[in-house]
Protein backbone atom coordinates (compact mmCIF):
# COMPACT_ATOMS: atom_id res chain seq x y z
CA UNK A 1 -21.01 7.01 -13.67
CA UNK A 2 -17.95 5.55 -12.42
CA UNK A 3 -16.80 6.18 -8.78
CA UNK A 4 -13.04 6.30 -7.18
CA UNK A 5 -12.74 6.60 -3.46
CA UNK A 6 -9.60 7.20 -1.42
CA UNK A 7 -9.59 6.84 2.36
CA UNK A 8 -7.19 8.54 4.56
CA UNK A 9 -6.27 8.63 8.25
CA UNK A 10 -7.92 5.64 10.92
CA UNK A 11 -10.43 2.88 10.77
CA UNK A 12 -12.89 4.46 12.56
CA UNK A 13 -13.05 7.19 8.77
CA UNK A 14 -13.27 3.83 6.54
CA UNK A 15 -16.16 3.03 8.06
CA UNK A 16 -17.87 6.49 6.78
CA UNK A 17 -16.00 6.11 3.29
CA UNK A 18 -17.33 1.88 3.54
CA UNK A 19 -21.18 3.67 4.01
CA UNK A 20 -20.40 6.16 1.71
CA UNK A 21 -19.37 3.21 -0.80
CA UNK A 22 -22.47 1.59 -0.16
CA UNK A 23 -24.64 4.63 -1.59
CA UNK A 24 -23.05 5.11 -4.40
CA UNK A 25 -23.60 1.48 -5.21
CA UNK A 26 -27.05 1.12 -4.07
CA UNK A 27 -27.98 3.96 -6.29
CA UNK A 28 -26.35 2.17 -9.18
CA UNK A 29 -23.34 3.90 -10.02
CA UNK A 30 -19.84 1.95 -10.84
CA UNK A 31 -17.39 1.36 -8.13
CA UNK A 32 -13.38 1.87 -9.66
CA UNK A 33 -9.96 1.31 -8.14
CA UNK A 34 -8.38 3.12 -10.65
CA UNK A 35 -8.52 6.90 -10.12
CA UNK A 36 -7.62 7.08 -14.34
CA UNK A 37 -11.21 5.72 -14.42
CA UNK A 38 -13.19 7.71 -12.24
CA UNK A 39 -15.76 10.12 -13.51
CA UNK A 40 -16.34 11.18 -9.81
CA UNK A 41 -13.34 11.36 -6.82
CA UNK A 42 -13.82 11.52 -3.07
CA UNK A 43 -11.49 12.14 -0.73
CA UNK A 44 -12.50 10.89 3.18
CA UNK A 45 -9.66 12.99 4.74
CA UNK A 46 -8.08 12.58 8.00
CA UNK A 47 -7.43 16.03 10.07
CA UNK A 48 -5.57 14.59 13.53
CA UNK A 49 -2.21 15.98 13.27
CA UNK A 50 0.00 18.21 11.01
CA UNK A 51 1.28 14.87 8.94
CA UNK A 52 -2.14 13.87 8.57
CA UNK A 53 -3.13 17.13 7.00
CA UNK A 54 -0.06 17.86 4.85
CA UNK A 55 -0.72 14.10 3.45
CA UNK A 56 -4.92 14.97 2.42
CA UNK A 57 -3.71 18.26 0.98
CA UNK A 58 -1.54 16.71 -1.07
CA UNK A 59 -3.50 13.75 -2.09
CA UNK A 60 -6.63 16.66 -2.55
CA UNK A 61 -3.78 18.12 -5.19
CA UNK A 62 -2.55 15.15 -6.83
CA UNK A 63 -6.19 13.85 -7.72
CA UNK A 64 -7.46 17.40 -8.86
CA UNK A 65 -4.66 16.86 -11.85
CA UNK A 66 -7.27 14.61 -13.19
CA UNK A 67 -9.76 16.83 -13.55
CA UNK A 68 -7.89 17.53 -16.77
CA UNK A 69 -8.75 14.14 -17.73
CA UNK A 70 -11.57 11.94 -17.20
CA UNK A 71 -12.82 13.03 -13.49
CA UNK A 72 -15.78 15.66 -14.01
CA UNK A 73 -16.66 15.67 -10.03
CA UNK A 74 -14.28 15.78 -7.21
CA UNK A 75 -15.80 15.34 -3.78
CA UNK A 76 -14.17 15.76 -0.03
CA UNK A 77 -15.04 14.52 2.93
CA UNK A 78 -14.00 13.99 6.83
CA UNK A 79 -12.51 15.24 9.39
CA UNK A 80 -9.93 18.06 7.57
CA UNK A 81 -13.46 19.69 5.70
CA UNK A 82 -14.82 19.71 9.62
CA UNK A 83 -12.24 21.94 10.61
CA UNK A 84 -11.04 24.08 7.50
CA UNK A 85 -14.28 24.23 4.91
CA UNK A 86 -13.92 27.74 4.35
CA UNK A 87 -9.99 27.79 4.15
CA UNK A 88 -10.17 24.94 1.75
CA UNK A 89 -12.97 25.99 -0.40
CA UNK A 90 -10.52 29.53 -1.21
CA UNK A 91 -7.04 27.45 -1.70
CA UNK A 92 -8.49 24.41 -3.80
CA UNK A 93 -10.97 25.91 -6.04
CA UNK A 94 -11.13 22.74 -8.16
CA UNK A 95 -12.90 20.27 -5.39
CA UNK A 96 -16.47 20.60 -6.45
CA UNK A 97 -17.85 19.71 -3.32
CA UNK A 98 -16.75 20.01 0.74
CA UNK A 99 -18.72 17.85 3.07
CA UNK A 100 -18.43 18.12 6.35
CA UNK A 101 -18.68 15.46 9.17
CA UNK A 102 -21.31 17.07 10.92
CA UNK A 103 -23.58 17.26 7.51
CA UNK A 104 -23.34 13.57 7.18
CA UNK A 105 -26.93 13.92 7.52
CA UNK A 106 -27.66 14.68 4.45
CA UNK A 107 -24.39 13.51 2.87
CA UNK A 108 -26.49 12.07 -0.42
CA UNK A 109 -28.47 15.62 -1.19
CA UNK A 110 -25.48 17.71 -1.26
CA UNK A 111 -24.05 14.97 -3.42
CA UNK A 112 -27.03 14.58 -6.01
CA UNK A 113 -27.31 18.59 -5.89
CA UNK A 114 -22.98 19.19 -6.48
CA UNK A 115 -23.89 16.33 -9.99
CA UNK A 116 -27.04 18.76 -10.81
CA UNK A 117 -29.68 16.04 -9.85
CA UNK A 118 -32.31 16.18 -8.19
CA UNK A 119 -32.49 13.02 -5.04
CA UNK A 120 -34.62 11.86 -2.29
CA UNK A 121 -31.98 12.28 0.93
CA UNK A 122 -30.42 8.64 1.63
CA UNK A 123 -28.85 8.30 5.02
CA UNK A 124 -25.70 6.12 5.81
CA UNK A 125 -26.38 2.94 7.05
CA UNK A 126 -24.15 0.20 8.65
CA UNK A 127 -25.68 -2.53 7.19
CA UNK A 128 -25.02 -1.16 3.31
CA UNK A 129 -21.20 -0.45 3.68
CA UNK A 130 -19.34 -2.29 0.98
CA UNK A 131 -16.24 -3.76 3.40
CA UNK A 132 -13.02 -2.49 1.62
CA UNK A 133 -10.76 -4.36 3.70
CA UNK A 134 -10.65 -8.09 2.04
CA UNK A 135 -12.93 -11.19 2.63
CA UNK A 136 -11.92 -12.46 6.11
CA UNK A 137 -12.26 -9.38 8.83
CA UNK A 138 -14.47 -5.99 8.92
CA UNK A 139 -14.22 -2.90 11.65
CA UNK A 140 -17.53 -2.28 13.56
CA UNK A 141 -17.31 1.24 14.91
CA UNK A 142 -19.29 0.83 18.45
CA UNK A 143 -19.36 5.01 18.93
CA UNK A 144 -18.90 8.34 17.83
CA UNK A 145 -16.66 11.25 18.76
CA UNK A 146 -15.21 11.45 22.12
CA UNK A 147 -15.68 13.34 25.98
CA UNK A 148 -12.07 13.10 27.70
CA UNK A 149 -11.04 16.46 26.23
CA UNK A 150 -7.13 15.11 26.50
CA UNK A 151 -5.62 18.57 25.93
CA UNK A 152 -3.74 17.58 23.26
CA UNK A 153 -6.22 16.25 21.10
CA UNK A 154 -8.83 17.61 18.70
CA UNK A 155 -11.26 15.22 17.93
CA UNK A 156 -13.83 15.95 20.58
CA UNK A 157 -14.17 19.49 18.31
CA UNK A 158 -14.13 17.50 15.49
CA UNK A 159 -16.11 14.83 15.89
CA UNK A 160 -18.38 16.15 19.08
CA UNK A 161 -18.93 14.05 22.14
CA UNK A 162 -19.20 10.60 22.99
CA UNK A 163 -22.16 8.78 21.49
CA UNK A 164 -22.65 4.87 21.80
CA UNK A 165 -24.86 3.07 19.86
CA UNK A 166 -27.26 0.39 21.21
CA UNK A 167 -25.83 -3.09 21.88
CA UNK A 168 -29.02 -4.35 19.65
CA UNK A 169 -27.77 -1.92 16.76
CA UNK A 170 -24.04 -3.27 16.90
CA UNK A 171 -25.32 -7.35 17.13
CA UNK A 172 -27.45 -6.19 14.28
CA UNK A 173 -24.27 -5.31 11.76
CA UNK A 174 -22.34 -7.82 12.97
CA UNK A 175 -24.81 -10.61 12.10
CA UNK A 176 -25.01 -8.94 8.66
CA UNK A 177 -20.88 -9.00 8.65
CA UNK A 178 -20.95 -12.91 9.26
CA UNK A 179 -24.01 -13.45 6.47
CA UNK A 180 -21.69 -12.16 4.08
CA UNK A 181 -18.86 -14.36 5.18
CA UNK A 182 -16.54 -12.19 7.35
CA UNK A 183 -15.40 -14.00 10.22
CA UNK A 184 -13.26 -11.35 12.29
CA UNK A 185 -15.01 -8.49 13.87
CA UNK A 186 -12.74 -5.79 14.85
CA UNK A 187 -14.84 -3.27 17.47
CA UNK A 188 -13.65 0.16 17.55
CA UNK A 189 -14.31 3.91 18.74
CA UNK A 190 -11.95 6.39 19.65
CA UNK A 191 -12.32 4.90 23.25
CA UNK A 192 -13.82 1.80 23.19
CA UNK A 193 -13.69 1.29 27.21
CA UNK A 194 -16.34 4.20 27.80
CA UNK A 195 -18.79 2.07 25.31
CA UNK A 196 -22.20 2.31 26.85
CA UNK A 197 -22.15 4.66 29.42
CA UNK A 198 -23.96 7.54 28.21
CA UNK A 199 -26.81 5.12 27.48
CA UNK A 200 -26.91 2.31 29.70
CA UNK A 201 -25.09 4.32 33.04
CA UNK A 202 -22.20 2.33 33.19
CA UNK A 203 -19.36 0.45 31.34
CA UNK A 204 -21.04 -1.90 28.82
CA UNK A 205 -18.17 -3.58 26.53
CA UNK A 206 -18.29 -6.69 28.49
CA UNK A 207 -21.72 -7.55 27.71
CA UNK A 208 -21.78 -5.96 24.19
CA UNK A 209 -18.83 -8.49 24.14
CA UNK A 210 -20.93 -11.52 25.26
CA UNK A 211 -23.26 -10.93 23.01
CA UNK A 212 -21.17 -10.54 19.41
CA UNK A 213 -19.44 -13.78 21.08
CA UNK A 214 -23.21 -15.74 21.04
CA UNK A 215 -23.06 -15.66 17.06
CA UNK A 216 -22.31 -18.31 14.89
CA UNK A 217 -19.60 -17.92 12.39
CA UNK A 218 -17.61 -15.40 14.81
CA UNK A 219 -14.38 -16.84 15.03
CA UNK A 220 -12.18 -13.96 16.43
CA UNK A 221 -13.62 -10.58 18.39
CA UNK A 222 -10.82 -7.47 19.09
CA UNK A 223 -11.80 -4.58 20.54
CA UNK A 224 -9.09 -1.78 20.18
CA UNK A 225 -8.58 1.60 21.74
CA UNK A 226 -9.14 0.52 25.29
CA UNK A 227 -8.44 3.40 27.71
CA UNK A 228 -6.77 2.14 30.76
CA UNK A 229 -9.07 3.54 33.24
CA UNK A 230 -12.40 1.99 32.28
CA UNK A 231 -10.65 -1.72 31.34
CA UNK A 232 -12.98 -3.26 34.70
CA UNK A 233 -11.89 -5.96 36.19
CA UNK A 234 -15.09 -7.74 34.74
CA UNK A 235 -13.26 -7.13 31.05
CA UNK A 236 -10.43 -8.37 31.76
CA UNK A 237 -12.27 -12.00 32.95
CA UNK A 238 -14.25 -11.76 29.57
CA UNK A 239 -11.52 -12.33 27.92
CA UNK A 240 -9.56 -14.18 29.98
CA UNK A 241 -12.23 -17.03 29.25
CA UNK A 242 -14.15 -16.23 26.54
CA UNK A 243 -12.49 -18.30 23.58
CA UNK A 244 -13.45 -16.09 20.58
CA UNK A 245 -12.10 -12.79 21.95
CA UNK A 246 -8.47 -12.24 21.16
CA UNK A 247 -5.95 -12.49 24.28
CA UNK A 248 -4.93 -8.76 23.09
CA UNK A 249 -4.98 -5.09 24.56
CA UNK A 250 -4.38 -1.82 22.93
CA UNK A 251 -4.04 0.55 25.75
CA UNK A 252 -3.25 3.61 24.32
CA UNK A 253 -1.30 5.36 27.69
CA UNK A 254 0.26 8.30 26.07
CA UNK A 255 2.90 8.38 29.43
CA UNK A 256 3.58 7.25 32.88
CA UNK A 257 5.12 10.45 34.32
CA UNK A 258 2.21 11.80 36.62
CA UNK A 259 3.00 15.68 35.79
CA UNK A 260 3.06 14.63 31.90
CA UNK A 261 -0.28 12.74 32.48
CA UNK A 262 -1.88 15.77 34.30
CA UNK A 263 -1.14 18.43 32.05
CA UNK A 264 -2.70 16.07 29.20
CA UNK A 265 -5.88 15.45 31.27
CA UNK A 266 -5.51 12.16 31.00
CA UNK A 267 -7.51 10.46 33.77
CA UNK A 268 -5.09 7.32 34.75
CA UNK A 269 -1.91 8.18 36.74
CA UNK A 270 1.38 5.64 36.10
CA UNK A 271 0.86 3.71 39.37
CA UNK A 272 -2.72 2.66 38.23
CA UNK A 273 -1.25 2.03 34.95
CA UNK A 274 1.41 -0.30 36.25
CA UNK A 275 -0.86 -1.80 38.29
CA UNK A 276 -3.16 -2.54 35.66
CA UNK A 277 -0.35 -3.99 33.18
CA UNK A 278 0.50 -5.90 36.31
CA UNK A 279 -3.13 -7.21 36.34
CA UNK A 280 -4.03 -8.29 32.57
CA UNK A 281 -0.16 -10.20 32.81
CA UNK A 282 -0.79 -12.05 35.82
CA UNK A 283 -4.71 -12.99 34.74
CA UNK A 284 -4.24 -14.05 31.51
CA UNK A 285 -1.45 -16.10 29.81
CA UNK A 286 0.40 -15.31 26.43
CA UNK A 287 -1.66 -12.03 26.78
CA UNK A 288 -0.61 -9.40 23.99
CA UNK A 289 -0.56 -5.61 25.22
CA UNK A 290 0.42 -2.98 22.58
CA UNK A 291 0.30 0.40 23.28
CA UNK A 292 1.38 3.84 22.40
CA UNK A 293 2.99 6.84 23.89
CA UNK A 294 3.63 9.99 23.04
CA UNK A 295 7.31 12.12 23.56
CA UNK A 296 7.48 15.89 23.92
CA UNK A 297 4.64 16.71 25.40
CA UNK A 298 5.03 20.64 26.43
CA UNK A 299 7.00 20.54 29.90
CA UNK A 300 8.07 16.95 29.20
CA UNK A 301 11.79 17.07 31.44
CA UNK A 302 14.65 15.16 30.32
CA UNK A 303 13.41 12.78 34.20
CA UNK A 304 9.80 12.52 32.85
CA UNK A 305 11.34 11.38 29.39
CA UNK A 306 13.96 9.16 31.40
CA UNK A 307 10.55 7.64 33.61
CA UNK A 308 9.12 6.86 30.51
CA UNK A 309 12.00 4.97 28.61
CA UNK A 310 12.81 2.98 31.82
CA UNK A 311 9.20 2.08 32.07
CA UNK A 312 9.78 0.84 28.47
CA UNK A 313 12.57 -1.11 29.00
CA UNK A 314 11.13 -2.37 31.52
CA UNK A 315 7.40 -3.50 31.21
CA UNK A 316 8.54 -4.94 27.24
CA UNK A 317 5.35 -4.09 25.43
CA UNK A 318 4.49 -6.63 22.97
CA UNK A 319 3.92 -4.12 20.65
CA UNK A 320 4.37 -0.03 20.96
CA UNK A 321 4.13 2.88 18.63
CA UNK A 322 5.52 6.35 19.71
CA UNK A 323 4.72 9.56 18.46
CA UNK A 324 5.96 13.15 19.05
CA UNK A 325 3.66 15.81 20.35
CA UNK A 326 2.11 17.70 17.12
CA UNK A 327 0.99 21.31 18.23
CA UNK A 328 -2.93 21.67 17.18
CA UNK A 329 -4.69 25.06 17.03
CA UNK A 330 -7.49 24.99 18.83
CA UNK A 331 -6.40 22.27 21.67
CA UNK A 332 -5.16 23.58 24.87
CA UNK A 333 -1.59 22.41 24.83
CA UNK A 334 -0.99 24.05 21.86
CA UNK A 335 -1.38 27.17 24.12
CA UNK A 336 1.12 25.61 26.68
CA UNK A 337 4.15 27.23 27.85
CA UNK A 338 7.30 25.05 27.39
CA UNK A 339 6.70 23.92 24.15
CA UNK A 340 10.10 21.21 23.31
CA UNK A 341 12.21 21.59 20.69
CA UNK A 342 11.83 19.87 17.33
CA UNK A 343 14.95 18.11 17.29
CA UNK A 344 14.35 17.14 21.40
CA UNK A 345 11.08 15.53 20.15
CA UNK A 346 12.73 13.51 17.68
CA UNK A 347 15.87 12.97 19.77
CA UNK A 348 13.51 11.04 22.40
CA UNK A 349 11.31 9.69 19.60
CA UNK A 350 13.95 7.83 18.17
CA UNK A 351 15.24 6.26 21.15
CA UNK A 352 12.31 5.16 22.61
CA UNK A 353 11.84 3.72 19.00
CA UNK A 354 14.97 2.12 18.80
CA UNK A 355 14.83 0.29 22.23
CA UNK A 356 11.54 -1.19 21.35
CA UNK A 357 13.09 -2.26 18.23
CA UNK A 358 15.25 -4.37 20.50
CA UNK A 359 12.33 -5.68 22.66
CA UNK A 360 10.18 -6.34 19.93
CA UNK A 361 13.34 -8.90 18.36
CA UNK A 362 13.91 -10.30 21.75
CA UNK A 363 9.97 -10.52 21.95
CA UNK A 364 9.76 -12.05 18.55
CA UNK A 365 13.02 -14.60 19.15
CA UNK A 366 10.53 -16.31 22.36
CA UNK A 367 8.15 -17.30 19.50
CA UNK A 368 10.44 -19.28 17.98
CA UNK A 369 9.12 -23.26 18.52
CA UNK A 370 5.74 -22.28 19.79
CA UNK A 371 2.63 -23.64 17.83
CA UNK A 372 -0.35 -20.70 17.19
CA UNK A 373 -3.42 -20.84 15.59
CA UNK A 374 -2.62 -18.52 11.90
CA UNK A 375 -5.64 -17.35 10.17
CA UNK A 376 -4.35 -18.25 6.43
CA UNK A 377 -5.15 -14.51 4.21
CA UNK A 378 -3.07 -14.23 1.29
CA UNK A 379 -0.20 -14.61 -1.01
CA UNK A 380 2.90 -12.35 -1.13
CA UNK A 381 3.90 -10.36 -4.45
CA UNK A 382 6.15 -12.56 -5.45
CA UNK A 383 4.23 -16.18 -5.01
CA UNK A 384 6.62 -17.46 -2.79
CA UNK A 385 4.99 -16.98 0.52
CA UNK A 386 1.62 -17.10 1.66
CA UNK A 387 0.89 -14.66 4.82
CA UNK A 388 -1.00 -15.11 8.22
CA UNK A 389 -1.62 -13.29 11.12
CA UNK A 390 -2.34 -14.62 14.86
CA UNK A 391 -4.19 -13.79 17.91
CA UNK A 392 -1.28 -11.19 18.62
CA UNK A 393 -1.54 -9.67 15.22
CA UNK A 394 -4.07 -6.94 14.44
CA UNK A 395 -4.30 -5.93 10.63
CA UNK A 396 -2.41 -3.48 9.05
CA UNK A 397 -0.67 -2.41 12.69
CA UNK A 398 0.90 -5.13 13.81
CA UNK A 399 3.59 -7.90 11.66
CA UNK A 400 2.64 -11.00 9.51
CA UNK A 401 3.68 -14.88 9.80
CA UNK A 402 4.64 -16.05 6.81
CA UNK A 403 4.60 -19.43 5.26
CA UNK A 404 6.24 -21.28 2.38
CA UNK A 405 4.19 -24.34 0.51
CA UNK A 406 0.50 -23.65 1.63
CA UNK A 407 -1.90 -25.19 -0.46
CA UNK A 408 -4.59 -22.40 -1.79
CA UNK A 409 -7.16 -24.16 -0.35
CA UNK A 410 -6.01 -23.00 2.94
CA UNK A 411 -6.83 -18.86 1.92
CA UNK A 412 -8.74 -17.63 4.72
CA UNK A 413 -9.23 -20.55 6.82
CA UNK A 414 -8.03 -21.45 10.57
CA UNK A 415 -4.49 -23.60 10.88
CA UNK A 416 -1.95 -24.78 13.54
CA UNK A 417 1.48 -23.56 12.18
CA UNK A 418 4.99 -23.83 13.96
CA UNK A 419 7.04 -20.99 14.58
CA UNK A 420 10.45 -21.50 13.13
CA UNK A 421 12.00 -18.17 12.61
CA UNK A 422 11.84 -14.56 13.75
CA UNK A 423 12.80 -11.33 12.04
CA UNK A 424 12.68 -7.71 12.69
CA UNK A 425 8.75 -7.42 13.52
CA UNK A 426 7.01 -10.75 11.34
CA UNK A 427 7.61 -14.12 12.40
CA UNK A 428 8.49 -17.41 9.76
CA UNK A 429 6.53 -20.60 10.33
CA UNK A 430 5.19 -24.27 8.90
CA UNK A 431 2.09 -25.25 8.96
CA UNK A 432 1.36 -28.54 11.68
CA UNK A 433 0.43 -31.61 9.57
């Protein structure tokens, strides 16, 4: 039979809908792009925030219409089936089958059993995923669920607590990455920073670090999703001088007003998160920080919002996303008293957006005659260009550099190209004969 799969929401859910690939393959069905062809549909569905579930609903919808044509099984997985199975299951009578995450265990049996057959269980495995996400880079999620209980967020009910797997398990897949030819590994978790604690006692990304960095055929590491707290001075030397991981942070710091910080239960105040900007900057060069905040947190003042967009203006992230605060039952600061406005949220949303716009150009502009290693991936729609991406450019997040006159030979290897012009987030260059 032919399969379809569409994956919603973060990386860290393509890796479950890569393993999930990889059974269906291994047990010899047909893998489609086109949903038109697919005998069987799943849906990995993302359940964060409101957007996030308004957007699986509606893709849940839009690929039950073909039901009335060639698709005999639709199948839904992830995070939305985790929290609303039963809800679901009475508003979308058409999906055949609701898996949740915490029944990945037996993910293939309650497959074989919703087609009528009769199947040995087949767990998900690492090594088997089928990498959806081209020829040159592949995520390697380094741990499951999460333990800082931010009051805003629901993914430690979602996806339980913090579980790290073993450095050996990790060095295994990536070894298995590089056989097939992938020469980017992208480590990630939902906090990458607490990797290793819960088994080895202590902070362990540094040396899980040091020892992707040993194999052959690695050519860039990134490792995003670092929480500001655990980034140990030790990390910060790793990559200072180790030359296959990426000069680049994502510190995800949500705010820098103190009494914003507290009520989230985050665990790093804004003077240790100055200080640590301060820290990364002065240690290593041409470093790349991106980050993201969030605006409207319940009790967010109009001085708290004002702290943040000075800090803004003044620290000039590389790169920063915003977001405004999306009210999730079950999480306690849904439950919080002060809830902000709508149109306050998107009021300071907007602005913070709009002055990194302007940083981000001014950012961008400072590029302009510098020479940067682009890794060569593919060609735009139209022929004209081909496109790149740096060490400050993390796939599908960050811009592009793109390049006129690249011979094809060049797809997905290592060049020296010249920055010669700037727009509003990608960069223009030529490659360095």
């Amino acid at each position: 039979m032919k399969v379809g799969f569409i994956s919603l929401g973060c990386s860290k859910n393509l890796v479950d809908t890569e393993m999930a690939i990889g059974l269906f393959k291994n047990h010899g069905y047909t893998i489609v792009n086109d949903p038109e062809k697919a005998e069987i549909l799943v849906i990995n569905t993302c359940g964060f925030i409101e957007s996030a579930k308004e957007e699986a609903i509606n893709t849940i919808l839009e690929m039950a219409e073909y039901k009335k044509k060639n698709c005999q099984y639709l199948l839904v997985m992830g995070c939305l089936v985790q929290r609303y199975k039963e809800e679901l299951e009475k508003a979308i009578p058409e999906v055949d089958l609701w898996i949740k995450y915490d029944s990945y265990a037996t993910f293939w049996q309650q497959i074989q059993n919703a087609l009528g057959k009769q199947s040995e269980n087949a767990p998900m495995n690492f090594l088997d995923r089928v990498i959806t996400t081209g020829e040159n880079y592949a995520y390697v999620r380094i741990a499951e669920g999460c333990s800082n209980f931010c009051t805003y967020c629901a993914i430690p009910k979602i996806r339980g607590k913090y579980i790290s797997r073993t450095v050996e398990d990790i060095v295994e897949e990536a070894n298995s990455l590089v056989s097939k030819g992938f020469h980017e590994i992208i480590l990630i978790a939902q906090d990458t920073t607490k990797y290793g604690i819960d088994i080895y006692g202590k902070p362990y990304l540094t040396t899980l670090l040091q020892e992707i960095s040993k194999i052959e055929g690695i050519h860039w590491i990134r490792f995003l999703y670092a929480y500001p707290e655990t980034i140990t001075d030790d990390l910060i030397q790793e990559v200072k001088k180790n030359d296959k991981i990426c000069k680049y942070f994502d510190i995800p710091i949500q705010h820098i007003s103190n009494s914003v910080l507290k009520r989230m239960n985050r665990k790093s105040d804004g003077n240790s998160i100055r200080t640590l900007i301060q820290k990364i900057r002065e240690e290593i060069p041409n470093v790349v920080i991106r980050t993201t905040v969030m605006v409207g947190f319940p009790g967010e003042t109009k001085e708290d919002f004002e702290e943040l967009y000075q800090f803004v203006k003044q620290t000039k992230f590389e790169k920063l996303g915003a977001f405004a605060f999306s009210k999730e039952e079950g999480t306690a600061a849904a439950n919080l008293k002060e809830q902000i406005h709508p149109m306050t949220k998107k009021a300071r949303y907007n602005k913070i957006m709009l002055l990194q716009q302007e940083i981000t150009k001014e950012n961008l502009k400072k590029q302009i005659g510098k020479e940067l290693e682009v890794l060569i991936e593919n060609k735009t729609f139209d022929g004209k260009y081909y496109v790149g991406r740096s060490y400050q450019d993390v796939p599908d997040i960050d811009g592009y550099i793109y390049m006129p006159m690249v011979p094809k030979t060049l797809e997905g290897q290592y060049v020296k190209v010249k920055i010669i012009d700037s727009k509003e987030y990608d960069l223009i260059g030529e490659i360095v004969k």
